[in-house]
Protein backbone atom coordinates (compact mmCIF):
# COMPACT_ATOMS: atom_id res chain seq x y z
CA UNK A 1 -2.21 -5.91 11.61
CA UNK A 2 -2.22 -5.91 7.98
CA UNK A 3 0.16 -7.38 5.76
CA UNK A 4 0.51 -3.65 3.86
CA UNK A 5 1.40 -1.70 7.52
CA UNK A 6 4.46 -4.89 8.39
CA UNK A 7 6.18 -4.05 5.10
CA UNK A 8 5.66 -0.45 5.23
CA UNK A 9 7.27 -0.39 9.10
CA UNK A 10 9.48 -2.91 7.70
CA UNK A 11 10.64 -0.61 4.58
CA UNK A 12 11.44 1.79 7.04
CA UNK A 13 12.72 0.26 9.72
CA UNK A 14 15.48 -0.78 7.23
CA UNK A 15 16.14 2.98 5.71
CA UNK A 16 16.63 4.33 8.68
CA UNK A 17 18.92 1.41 10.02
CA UNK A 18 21.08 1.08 6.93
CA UNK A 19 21.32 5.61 6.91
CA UNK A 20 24.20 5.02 9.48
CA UNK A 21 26.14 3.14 6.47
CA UNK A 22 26.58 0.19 4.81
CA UNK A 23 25.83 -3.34 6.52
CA UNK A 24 26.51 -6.97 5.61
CA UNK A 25 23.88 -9.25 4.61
CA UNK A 26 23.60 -13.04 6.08
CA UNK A 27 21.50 -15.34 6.18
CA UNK A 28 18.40 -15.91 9.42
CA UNK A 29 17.58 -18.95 11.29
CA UNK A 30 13.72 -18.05 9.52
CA UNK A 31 14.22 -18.82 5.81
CA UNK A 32 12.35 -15.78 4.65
CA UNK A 33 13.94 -13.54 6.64
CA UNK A 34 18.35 -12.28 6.41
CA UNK A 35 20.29 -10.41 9.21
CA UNK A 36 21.82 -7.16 8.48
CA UNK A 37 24.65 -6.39 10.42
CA UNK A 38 26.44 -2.85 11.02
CA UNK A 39 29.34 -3.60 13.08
CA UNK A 40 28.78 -0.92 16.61
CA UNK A 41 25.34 -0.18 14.99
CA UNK A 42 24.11 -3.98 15.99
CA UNK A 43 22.04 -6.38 13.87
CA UNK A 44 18.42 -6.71 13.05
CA UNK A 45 16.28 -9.44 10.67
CA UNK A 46 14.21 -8.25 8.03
CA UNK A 47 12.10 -9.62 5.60
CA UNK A 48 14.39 -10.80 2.43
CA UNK A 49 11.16 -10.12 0.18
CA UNK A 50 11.31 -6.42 1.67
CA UNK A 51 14.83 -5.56 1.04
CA UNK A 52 14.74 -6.46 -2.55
CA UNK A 53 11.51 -4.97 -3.00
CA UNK A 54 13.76 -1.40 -1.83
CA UNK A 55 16.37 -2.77 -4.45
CA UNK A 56 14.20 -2.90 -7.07
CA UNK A 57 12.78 0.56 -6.08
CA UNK A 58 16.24 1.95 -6.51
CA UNK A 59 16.38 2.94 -2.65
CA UNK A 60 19.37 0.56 -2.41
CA UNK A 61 22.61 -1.02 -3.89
CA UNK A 62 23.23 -4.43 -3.28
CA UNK A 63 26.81 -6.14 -3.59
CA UNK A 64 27.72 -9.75 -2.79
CA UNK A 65 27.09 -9.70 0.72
CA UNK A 66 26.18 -6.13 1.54
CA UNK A 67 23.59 -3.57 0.89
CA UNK A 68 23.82 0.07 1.20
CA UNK A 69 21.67 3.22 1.04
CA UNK A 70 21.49 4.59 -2.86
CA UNK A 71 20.91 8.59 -3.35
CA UNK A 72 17.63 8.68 -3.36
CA UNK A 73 17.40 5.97 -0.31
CA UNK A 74 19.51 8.37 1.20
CA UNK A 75 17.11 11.56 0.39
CA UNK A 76 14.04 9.52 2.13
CA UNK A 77 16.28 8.09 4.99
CA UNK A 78 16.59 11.74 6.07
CA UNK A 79 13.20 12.97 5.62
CA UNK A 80 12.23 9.81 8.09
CA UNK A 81 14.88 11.10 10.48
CA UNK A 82 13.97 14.73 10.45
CA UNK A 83 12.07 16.17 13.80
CA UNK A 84 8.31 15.86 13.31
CA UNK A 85 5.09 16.34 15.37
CA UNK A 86 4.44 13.82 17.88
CA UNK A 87 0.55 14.25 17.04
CA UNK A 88 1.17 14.10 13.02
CA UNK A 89 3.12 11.01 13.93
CA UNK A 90 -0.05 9.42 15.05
CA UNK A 91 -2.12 10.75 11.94
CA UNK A 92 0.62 9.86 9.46
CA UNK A 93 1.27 6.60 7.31
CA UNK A 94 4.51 7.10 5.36
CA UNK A 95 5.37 4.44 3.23
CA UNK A 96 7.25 4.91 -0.55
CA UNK A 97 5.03 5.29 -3.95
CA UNK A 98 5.76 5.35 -7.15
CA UNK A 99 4.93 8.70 -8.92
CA UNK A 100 5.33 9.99 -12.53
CA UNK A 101 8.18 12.85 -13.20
CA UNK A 102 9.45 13.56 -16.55
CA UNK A 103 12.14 10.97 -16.15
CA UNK A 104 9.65 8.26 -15.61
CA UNK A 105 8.31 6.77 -12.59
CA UNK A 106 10.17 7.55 -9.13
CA UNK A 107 9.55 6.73 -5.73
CA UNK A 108 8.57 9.28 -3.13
CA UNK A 109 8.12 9.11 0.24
CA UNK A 110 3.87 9.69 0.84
CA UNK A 111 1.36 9.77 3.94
CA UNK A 112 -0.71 7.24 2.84
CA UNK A 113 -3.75 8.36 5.66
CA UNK A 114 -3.76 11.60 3.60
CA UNK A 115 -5.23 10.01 0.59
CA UNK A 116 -8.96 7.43 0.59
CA UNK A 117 -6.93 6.09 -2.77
CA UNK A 118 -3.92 5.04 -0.60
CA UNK A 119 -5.45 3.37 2.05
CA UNK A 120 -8.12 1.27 -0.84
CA UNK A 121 -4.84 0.40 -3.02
CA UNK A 122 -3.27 -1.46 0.20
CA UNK A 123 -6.67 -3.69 0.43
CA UNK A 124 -7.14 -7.56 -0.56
CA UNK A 125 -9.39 -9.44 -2.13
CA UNK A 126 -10.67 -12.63 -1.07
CA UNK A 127 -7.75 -14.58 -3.12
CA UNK A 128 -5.53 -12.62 -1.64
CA UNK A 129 -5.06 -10.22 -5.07
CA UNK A 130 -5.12 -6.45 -4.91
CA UNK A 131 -8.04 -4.49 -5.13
CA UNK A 132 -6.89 -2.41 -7.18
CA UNK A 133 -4.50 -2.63 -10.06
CA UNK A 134 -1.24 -0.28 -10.04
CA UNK A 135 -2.73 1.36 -13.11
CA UNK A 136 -6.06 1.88 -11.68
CA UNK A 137 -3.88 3.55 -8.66
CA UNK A 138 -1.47 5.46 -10.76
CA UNK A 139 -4.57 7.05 -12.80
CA UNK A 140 -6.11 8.54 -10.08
CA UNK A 141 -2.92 9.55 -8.44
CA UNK A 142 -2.68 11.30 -11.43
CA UNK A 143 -5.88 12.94 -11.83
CA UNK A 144 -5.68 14.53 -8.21
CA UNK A 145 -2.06 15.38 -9.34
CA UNK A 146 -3.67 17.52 -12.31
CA UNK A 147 -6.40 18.91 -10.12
CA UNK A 148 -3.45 20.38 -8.02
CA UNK A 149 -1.68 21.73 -10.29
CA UNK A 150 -4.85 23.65 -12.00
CA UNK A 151 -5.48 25.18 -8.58
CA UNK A 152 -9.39 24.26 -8.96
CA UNK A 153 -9.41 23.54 -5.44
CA UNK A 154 -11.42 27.04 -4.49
CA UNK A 155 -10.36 30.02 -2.19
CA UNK A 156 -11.88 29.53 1.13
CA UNK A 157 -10.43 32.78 2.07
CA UNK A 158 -9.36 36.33 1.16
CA UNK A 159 -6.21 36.09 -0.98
CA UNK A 160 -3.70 38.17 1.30
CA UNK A 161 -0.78 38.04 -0.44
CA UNK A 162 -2.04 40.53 -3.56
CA UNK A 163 -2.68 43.93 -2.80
CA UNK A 164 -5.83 45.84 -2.85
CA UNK A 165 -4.81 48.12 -5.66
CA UNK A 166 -4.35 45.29 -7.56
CA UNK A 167 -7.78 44.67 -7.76
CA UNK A 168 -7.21 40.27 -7.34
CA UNK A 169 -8.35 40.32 -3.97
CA UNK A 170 -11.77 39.71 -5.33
CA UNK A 171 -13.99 37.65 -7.42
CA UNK A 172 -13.63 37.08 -11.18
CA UNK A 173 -12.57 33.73 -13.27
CA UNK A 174 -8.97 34.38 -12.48
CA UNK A 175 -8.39 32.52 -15.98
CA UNK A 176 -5.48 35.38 -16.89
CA UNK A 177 -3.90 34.53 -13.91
CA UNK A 178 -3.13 31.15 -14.36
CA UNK A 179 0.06 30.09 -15.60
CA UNK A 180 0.98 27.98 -18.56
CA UNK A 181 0.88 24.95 -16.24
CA UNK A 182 -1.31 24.82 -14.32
CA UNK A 183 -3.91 26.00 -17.74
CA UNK A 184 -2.86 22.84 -18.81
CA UNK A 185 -3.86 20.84 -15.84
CA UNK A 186 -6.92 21.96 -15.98
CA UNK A 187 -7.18 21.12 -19.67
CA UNK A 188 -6.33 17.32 -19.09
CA UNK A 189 -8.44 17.29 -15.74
CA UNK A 190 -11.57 18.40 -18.41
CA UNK A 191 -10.43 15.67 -20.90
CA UNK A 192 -10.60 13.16 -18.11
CA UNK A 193 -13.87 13.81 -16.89
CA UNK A 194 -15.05 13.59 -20.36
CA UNK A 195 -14.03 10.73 -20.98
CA UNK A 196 -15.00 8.92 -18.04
CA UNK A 197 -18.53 10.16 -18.66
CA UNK A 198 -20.81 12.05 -15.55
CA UNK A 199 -21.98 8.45 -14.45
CA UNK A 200 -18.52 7.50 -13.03
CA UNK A 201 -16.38 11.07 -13.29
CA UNK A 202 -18.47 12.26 -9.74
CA UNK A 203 -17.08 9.74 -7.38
CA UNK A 204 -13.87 9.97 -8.72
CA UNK A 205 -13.54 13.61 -8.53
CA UNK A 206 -14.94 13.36 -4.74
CA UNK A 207 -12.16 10.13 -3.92
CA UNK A 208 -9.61 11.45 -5.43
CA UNK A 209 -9.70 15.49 -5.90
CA UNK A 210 -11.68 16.19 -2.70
CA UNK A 211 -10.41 13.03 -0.61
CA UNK A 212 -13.78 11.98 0.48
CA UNK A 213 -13.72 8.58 2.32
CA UNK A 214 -15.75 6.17 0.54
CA UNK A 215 -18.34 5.97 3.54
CA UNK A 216 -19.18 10.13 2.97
CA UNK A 217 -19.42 9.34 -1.04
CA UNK A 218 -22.26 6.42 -0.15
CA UNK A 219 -23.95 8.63 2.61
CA UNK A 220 -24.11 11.60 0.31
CA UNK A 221 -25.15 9.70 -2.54
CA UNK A 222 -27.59 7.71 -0.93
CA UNK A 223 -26.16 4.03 -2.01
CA UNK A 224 -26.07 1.07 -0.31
CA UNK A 225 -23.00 0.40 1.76
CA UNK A 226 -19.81 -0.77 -0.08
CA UNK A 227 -20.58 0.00 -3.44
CA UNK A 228 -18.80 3.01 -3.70
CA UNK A 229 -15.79 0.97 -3.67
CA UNK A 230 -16.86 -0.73 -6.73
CA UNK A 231 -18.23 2.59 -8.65
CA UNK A 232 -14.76 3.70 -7.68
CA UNK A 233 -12.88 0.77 -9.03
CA UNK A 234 -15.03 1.03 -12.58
CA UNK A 235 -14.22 4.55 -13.27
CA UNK A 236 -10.54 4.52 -12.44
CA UNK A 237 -10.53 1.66 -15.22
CA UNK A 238 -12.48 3.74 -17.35
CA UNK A 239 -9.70 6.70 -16.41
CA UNK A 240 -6.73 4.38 -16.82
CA UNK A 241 -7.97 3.39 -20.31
CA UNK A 242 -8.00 7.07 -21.06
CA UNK A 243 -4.27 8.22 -19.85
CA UNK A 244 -2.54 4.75 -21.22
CA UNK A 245 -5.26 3.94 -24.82
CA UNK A 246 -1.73 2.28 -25.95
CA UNK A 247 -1.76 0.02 -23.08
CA UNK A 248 -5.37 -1.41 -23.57
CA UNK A 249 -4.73 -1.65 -27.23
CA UNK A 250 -1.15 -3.82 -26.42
CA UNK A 251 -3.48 -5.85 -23.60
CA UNK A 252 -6.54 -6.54 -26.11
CA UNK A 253 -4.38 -8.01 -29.08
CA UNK A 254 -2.31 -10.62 -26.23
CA UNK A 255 -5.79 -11.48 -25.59
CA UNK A 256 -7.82 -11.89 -28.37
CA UNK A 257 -9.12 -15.19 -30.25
CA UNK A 258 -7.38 -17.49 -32.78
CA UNK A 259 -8.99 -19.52 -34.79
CA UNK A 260 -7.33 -22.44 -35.83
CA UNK A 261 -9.00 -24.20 -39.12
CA UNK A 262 -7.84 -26.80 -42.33
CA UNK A 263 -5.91 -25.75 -45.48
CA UNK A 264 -9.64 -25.34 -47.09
CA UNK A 265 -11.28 -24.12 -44.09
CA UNK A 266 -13.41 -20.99 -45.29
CA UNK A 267 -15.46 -18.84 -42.73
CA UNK A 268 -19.02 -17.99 -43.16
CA UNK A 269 -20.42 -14.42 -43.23
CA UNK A 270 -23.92 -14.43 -41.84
């Protein structure tokens, strides 16, 4: 099993131990691991890298030698515990993301099997780095986010819910229907694929708008197995360059070259 799935059954293994209350924290016979213990509500051993990876999330508030849910720990602790679907169960990866609001970045509690993006983020490579980059992950979380919101997605079926008198059962733009919002979506979904140019805004619309798998992006396409993962990784640079220009300015100036040189050094223009 993957390193990604332990810490995701670990993260929630521990929210939905510590939503019966508070527990003390000591230390484990394995060094990397800590006991949390709850009284009448026994003891388990978690990771130590896990629980203050939650801390750090803001899903919990550690004292001394305790830890306890916080509010929004508390929130996702009872979505966890709510009656579900024994068959979604199976089909469902829940594991907590980070997602933009206007208060900044929050976590959320997200299927991760719904989304091709999800399951690539979670992937290695061979020195053990991820695949992709939290901003490459973020950008196209955010593009699909946009494409939502415009409701581009289109109608696969009569529109029941206005009535025939109102003539919107049928065709037409449906431009003077949209709201404010989701107008603007579509706006910044049109600036995106702009800017990421039609040689790399295709197989990002089909990852992360359409949630293709990358397999049905190479068939379709015709290209050689396991590129699309690469196409994929290009253009969500090219996107995250787009949303965050600041960011790549900040990144180019740490990085650029000094020139070190005498009192009468001079340099030549060719």
């Amino acid at each position: 099993m993957e390193q990604g799935s332990n810490n995701s059954g670990s993260r929630r293994r521990i929210l939905r131990f510590l939503s019966g209350g508070p527990a003390s924290v000591r230390p484990a016979a394995c060094e990397r691991q800590v006991l949390l213990e709850a009284g009448g509500r026994g003891t388990i051993s978690v990771e130590g890298s896990v629980l203050s990876t939650l801390a750090s999330q803001g899903m919990l508030v550690k004292g001394s030698h305790s830890v306890a849910l916080s509010s929004e720990g508390a929130q996702l602790a009872r979505r966890l515990a709510s009656p579900s679907d024994v068959f979604q169960d199976r089909h469902r990866d829940l594991d907590l993301v980070a997602v933009a609001s206007k208060d900044g970045p929050a976590m959320a509690l997200a299927n991760l099997a719904e989304s091709p993006l999800a399951q690539l983020v979670r992937r290695k490579t061979k020195d053990g780095k991820p695949f992709l980059s939290a901003r490459e992950y973020q950008a196209g979380e955010r593009l699909r986010s946009d494409y939502t919101r415009g409701q581009i997605m289109p109608r696969l079926g009569a529109n029941w819910v206005a009535s025939v008198s109102s003539g919107r059962r049928a065709g037409g733009s449906g431009l003077a229907e949209l709201t404010d919002t989701a107008l603007a979506a579509r706006q910044r979904v049109d600036g995106a694929v702009e800017a990421v140019g039609p040689e790399l805004s295709g197989v990002l619309v089909d990852v992360c708008c359409f949630l293709k798998g990358l397999e049905l992006v190479e068939a379709e396409r015709g290209w050689p197995v396991r590129s699309a993962k690469i196409v994929l990784k290009t253009a969500l640079g090219v996107l995250a360059r787009h949303y965050s220009p600041a960011d790549c300015a900040h990144h180019r100036r740490e990085h650029r070259t000094l020139h070190w040189g005498a009192e009468d050094y001079r340099p030549k223009i060719s």
